[in-house]
Protein backbone atom coordinates (compact mmCIF):
# COMPACT_ATOMS: atom_id res chain seq x y z
CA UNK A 1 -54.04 -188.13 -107.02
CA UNK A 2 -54.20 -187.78 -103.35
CA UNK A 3 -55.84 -190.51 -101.11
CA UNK A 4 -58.65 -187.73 -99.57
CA UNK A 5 -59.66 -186.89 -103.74
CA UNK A 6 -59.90 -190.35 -104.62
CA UNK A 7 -62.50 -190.74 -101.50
CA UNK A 8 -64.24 -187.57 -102.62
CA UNK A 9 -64.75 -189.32 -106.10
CA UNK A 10 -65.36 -192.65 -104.82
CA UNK A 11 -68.47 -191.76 -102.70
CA UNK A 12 -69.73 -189.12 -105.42
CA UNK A 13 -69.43 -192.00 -107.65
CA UNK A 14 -70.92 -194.21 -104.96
CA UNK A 15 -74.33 -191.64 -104.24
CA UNK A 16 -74.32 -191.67 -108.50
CA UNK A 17 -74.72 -195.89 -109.06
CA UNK A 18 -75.97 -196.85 -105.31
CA UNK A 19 -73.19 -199.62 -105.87
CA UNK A 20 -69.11 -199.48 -106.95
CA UNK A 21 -67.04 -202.35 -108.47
CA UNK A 22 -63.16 -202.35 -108.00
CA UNK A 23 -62.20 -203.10 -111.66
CA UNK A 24 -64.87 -199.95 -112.44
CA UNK A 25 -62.87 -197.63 -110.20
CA UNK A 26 -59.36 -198.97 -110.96
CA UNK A 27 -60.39 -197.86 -114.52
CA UNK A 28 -61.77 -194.02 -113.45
CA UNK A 29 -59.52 -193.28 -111.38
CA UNK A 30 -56.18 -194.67 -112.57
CA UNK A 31 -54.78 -196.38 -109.63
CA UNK A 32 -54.05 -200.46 -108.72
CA UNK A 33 -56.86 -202.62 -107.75
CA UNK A 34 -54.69 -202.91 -104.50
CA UNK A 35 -55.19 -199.21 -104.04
CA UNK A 36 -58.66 -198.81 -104.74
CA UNK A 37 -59.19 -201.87 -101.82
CA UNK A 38 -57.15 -200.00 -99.27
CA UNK A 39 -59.41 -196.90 -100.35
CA UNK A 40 -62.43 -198.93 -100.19
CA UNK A 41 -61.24 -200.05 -96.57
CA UNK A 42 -60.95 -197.09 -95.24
CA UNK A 43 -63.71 -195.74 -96.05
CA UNK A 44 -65.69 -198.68 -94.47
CA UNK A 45 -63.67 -198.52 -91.60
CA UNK A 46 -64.83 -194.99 -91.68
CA UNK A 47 -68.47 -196.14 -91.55
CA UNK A 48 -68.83 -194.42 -95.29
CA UNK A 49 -70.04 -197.43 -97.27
CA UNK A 50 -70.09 -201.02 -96.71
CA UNK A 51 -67.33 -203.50 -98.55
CA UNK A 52 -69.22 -206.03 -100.35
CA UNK A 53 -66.99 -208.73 -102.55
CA UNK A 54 -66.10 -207.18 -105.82
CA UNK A 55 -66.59 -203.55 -104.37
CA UNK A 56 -68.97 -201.77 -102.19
CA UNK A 57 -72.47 -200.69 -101.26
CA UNK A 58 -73.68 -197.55 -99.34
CA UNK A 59 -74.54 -197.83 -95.97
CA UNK A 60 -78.25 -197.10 -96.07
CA UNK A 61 -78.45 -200.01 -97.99
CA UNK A 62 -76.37 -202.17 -95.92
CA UNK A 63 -78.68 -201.43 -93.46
CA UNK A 64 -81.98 -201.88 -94.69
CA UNK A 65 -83.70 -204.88 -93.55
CA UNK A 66 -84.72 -205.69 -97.06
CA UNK A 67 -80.88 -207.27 -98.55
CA UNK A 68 -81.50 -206.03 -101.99
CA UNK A 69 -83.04 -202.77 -102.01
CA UNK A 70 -82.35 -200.50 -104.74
CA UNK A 71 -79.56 -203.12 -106.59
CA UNK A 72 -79.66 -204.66 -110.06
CA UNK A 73 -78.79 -208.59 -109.91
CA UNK A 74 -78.07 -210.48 -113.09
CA UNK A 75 -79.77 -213.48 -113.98
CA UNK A 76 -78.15 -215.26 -117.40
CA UNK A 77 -80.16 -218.74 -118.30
CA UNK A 78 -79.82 -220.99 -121.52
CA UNK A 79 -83.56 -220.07 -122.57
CA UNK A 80 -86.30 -217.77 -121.66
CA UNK A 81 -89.08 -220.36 -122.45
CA UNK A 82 -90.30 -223.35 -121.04
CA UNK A 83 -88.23 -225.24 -118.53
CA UNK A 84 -86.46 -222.08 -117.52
CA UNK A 85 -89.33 -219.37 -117.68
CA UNK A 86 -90.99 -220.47 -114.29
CA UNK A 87 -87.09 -220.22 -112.94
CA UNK A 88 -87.44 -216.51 -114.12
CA UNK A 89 -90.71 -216.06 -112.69
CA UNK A 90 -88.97 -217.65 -109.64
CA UNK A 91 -86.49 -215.35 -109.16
CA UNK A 92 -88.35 -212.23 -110.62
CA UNK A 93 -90.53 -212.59 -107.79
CA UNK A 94 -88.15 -213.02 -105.40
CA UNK A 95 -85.80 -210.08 -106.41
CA UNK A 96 -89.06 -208.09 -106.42
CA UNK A 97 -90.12 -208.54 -102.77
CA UNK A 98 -86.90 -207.35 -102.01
CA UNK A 99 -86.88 -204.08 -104.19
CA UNK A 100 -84.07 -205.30 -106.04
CA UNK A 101 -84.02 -205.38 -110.04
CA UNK A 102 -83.49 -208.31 -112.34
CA UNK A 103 -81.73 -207.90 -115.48
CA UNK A 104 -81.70 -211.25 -117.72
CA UNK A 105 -79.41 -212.29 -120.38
CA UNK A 106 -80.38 -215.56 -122.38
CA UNK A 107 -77.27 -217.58 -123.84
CA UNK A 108 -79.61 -220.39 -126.13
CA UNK A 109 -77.35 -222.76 -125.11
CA UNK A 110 -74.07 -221.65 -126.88
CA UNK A 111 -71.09 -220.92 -125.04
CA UNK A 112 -70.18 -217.80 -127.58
CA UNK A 113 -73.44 -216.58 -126.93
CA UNK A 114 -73.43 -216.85 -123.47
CA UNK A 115 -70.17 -215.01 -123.09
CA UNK A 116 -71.27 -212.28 -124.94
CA UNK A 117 -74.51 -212.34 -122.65
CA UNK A 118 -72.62 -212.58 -119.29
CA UNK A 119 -70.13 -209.61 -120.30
CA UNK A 120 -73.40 -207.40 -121.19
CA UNK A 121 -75.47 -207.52 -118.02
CA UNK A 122 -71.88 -207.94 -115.52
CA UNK A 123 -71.49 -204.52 -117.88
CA UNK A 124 -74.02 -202.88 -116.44
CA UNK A 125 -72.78 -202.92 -112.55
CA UNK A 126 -74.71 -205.74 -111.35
CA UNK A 127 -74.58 -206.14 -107.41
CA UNK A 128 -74.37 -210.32 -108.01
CA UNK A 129 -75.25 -213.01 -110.71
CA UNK A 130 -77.37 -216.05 -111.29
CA UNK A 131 -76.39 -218.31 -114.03
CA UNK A 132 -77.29 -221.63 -115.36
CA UNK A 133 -74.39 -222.24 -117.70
CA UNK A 134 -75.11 -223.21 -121.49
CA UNK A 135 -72.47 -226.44 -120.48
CA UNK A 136 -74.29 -229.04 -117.93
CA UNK A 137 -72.90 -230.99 -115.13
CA UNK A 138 -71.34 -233.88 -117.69
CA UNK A 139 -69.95 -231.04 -119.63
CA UNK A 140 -67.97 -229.84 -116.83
CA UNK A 141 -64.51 -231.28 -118.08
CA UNK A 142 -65.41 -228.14 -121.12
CA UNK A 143 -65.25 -225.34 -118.71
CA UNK A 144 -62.67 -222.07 -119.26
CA UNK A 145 -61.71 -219.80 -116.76
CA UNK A 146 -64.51 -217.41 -117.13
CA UNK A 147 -66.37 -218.31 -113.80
CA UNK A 148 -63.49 -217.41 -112.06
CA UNK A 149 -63.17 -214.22 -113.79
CA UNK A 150 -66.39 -213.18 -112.19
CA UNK A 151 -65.64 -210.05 -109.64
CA UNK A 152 -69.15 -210.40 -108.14
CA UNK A 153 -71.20 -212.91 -106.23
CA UNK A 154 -72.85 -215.62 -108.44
CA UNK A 155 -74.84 -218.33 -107.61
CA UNK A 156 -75.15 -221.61 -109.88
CA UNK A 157 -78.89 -222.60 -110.86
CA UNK A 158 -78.91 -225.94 -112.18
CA UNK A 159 -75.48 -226.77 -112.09
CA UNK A 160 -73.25 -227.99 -109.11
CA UNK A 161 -69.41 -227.12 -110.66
CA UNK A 162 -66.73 -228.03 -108.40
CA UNK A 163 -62.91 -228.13 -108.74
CA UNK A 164 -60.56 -229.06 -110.63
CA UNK A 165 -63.39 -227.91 -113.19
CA UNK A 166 -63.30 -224.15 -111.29
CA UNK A 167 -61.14 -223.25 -108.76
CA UNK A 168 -63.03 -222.19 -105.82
CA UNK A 169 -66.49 -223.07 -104.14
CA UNK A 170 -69.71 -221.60 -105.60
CA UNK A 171 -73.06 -221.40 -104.04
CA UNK A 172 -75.57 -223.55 -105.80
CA UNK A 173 -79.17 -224.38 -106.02
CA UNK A 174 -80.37 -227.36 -108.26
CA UNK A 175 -82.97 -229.97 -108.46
CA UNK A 176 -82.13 -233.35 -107.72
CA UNK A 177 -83.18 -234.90 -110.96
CA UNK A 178 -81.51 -238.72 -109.60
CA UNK A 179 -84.26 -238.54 -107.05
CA UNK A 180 -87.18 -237.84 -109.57
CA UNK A 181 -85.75 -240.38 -111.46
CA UNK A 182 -86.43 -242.57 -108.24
CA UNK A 183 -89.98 -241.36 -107.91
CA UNK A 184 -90.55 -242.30 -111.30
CA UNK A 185 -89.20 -245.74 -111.25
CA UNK A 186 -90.95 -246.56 -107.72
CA UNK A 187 -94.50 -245.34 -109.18
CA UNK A 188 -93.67 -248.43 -112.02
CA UNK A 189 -93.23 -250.66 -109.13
CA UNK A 190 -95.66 -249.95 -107.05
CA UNK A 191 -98.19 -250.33 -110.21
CA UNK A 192 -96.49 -254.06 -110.75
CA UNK A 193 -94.19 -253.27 -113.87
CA UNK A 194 -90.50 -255.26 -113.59
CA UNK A 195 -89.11 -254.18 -116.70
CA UNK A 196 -89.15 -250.14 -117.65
CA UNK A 197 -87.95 -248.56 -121.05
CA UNK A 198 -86.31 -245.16 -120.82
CA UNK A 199 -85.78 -242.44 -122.92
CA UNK A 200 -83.74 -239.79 -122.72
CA UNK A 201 -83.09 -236.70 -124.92
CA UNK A 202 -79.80 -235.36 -125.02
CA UNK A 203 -79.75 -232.65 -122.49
CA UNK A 204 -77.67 -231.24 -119.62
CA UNK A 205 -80.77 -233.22 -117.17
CA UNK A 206 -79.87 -236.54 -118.77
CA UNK A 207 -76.68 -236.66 -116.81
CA UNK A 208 -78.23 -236.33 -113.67
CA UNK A 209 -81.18 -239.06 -114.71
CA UNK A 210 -78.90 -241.94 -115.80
CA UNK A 211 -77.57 -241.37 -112.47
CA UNK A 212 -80.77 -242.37 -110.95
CA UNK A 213 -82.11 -244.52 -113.22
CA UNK A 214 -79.10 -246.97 -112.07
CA UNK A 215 -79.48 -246.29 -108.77
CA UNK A 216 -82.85 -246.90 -108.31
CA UNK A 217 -83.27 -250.02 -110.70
CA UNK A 218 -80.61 -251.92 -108.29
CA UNK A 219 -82.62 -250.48 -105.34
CA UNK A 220 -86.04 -251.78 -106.17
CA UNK A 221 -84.59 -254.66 -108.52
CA UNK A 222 -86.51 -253.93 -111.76
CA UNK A 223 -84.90 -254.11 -115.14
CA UNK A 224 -84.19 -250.61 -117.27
CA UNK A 225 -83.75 -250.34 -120.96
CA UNK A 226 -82.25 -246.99 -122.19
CA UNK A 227 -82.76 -246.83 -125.85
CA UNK A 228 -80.67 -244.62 -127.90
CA UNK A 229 -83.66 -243.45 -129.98
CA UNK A 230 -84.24 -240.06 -130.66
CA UNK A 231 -87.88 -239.50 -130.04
CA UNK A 232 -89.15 -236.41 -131.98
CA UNK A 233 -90.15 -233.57 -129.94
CA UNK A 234 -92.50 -232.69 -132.71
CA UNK A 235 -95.52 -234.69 -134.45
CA UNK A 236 -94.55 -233.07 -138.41
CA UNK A 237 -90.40 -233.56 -137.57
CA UNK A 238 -89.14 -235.38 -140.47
CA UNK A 239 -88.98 -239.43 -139.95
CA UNK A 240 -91.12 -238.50 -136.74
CA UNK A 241 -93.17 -241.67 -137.14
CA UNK A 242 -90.53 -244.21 -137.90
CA UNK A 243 -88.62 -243.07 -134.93
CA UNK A 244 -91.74 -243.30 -132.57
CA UNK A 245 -92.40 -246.69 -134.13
CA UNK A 246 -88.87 -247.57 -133.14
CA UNK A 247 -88.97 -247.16 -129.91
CA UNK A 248 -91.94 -248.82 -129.55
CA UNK A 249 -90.99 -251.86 -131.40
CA UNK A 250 -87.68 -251.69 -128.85
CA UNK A 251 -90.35 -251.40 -125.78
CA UNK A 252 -92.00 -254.42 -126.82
CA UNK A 253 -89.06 -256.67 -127.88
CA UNK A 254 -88.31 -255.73 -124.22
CA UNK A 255 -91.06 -257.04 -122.66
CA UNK A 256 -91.85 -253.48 -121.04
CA UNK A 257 -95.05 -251.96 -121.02
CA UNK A 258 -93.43 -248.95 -118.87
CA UNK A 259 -91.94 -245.96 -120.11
CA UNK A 260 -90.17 -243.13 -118.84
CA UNK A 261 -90.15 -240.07 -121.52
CA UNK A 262 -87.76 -236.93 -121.32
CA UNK A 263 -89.65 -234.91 -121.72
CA UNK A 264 -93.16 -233.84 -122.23
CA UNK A 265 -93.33 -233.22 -125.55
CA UNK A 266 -92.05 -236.82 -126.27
CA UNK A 267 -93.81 -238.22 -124.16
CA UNK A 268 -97.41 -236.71 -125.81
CA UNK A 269 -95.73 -238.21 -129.15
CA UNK A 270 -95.46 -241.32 -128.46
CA UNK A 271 -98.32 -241.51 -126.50
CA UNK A 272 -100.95 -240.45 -129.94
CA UNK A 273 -98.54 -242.93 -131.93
CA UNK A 274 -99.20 -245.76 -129.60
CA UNK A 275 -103.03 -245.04 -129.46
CA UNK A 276 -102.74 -244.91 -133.59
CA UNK A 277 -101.65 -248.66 -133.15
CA UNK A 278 -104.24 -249.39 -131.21
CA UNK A 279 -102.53 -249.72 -128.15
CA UNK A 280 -104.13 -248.14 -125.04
CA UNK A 281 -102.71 -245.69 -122.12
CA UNK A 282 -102.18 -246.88 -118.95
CA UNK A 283 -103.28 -250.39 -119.63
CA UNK A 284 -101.23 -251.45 -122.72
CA UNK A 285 -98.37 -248.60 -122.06
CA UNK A 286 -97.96 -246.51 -118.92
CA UNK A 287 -95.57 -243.62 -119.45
CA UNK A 288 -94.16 -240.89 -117.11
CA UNK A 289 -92.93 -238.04 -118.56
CA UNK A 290 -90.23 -235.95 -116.87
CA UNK A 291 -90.27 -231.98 -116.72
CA UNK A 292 -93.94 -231.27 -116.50
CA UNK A 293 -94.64 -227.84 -117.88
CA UNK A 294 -97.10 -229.14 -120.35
CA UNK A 295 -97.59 -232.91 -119.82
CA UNK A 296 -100.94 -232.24 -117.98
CA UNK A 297 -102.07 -230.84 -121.70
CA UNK A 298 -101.38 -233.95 -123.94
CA UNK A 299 -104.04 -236.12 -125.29
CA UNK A 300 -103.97 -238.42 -122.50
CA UNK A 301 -103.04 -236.58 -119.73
CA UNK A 302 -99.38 -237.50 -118.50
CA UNK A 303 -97.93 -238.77 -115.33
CA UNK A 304 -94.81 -236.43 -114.77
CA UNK A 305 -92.25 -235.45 -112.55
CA UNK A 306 -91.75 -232.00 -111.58
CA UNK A 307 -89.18 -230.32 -111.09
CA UNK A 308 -89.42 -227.25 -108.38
CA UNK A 309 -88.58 -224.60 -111.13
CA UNK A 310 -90.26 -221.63 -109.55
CA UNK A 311 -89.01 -222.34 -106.15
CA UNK A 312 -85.37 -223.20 -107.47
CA UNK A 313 -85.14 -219.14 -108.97
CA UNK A 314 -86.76 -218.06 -105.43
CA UNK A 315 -84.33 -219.44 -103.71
CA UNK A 316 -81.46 -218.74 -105.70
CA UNK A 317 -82.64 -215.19 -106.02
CA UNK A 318 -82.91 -215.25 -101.98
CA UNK A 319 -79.56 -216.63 -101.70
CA UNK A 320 -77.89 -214.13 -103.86
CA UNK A 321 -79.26 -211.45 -102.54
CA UNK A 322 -78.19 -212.69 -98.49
CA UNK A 323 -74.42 -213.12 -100.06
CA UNK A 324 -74.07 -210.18 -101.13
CA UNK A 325 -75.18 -208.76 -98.08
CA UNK A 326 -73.00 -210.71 -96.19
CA UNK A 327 -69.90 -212.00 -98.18
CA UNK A 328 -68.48 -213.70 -95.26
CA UNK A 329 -71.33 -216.31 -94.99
CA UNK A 330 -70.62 -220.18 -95.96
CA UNK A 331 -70.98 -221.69 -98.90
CA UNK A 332 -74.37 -223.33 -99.77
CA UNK A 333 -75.22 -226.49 -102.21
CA UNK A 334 -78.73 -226.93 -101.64
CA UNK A 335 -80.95 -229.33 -103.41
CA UNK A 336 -84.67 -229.54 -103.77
CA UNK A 337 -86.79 -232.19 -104.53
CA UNK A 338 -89.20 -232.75 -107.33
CA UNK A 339 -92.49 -233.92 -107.06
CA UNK A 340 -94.87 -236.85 -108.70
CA UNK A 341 -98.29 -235.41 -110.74
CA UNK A 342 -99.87 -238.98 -111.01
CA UNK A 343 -102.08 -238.40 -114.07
CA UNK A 344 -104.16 -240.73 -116.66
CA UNK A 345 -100.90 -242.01 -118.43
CA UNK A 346 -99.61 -243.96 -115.26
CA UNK A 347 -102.63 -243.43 -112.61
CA UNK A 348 -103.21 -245.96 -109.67
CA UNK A 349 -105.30 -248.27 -111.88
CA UNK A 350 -104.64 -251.67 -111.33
CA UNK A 351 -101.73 -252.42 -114.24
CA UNK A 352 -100.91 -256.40 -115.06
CA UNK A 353 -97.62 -257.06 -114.12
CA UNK A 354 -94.94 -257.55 -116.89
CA UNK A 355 -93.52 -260.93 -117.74
């Protein structure tokens, strides 16, 4: 096939999908990635379309001021629900203002899952991706080649891989849970507690929180217990009581009357278990929760850090959308910092200080 009737096809194909991917056109028309580049090239040289990384764009949307008019981004998350459905939101919103479309692909935290997910929607012809992998940060040591693999522009939600785990830079948006760790341990302080019990459930976020719960009990000087009970997230869970009863026994044989819950749920657990033994909340047992998408909701109202979720897919989205428009520009790792709901679990009343 001649150079000038692989351009005729290429732009037809082009005005057809509003956006081409090399592998896509290797495949239709035959030829070496190499030679669908140097087509690719030319024709941007040409001022025919606009090279974008993985393939190309037309040049009426190049030029619009709005950076993702008229494309379809992928956004591929370990649930819809919860945690991750004000991400979503986040980035629906954000995709939307732009007049570009989101496609989403949920991966339930399984790796075989999430494979199948990620080939569906990249599938489709996305212009770029956003993924929160179903593998966290301390997980990272598990990773294959399949980020890599990716011919588009991606941006990490959540997660902050580096090498030797890939093998080149990716832009990245997370919140820094060490820090709301921080805010939670300095609210204990500042209320008079010296010795704080922790719980943690055994999620991707727990990585990131024992790396601030260390930090900031040698900042302030306070004493941390991290018990390896695992609090039910659920009232009728089976051995729900004896476990809550555990770590309460643990919190007093500590000499805490502190606690820091991941997450909401089991923090509202142990809260109604510690008022069934008679114990009151703040004055007996103060307890933060961490996540805060329904903490505000439990019995006693909790105390929680929260985590920017909305404006973590806005900004993602945002970000996605700008790199793909321009390929060329740096690489970004941004952070964003959660916030402290002070609620009637861990308020500003006056709290005796532990001994």
């Amino acid at each position: 096939m001649l150079a000038q009737e692989r351009h005729e096809l290429i732009l037809r194909s082009l005005r057809r999908h509003g956006r081409l991917r090399v592998a896509d056109l290797v495949a239709e028309l035959g030829v070496s990635a190499i030679t669908v580049r140097r087509d690719l090239a030319e024709l941007d040289s040409a001022g025919l379309l606009r090279r974008v990384h993985g393939g190309a764009i037309g040049t009426a949307a190049a030029d619009q001021s709005s950076p993702g008019s008229g494309l379809t981004i992928g956004i591929v998350v370990p649930s819809a629900t919860s945690y991750y459905s004000d991400v979503i939101r986040g980035a629906e919103a954000m995709a939307d203002r732009y007049g570009a479309r989101l496609v989403l692909g949920v991966s339930s935290y399984d790796m075989a899952t999430e494979r199948e997910r990620l080939d569906k929607v990249l599938g489709i012809g996305v212009a770029g991706l956003l993924l929160s992998t179903a593998l966290g940060d301390g997980d990272a040591d598990r990773m294959d080649a399949r980020l890599d693999d990716i011919d588009v522009p991606v941006v990490l939600m959540e997660r902050a891989f580096g090498f030797p785990q890939v093998h080149r830079e990716y832009d990245h948006v997370r919140t820094d849970h060490a820090y709301g760790a921080m805010l939670a341990l300095r609210h204990f302080v500042a209320l008079g507690h010296r010795r704080i019990a922790i719980n943690l459930q055994a999620t991707v976020t727990a990585y990131w929180l024992r790396l601030g719960i260390e930090a900031a009990a040698k900042t302030l000087g306070v004493e941390v217990f991290l018990s390896p009970v695992d609090l039910p997230a659920r009232g009728d869970d089976p051995g729900a009581v004896a476990q809550l009863d555990a770590f309460l026994a643990e919190c007093e044989s500590f000499g805490s009357r502190a606690v820091l819950v991941h997450s909401d749920e089991h923090g509202a657990g142990l809260v109604e278990r510690a008022m069934d033994l008679g114990l009151r909340v703040p004055e007996d047992l103060a307890v933060i929760a961490y996540n805060d998408v329904t903490a505000a909701l439990a019995v006693v109202p909790l105390t929680a850090v929260c985590p920017p979720r909305r404006a973590l897919g806005e900004t993602a989205c945002d970000l996605l959308l700008r790199k793909i428009q321009s390929p060329n520009t740096p690489v970004q790792h941004l952070s964003l910092l959660p916030t402290l709901n002070i609620r009637t679990s861990c308020g500003a009343a006056e709290v005796r200080t532990n001994r």
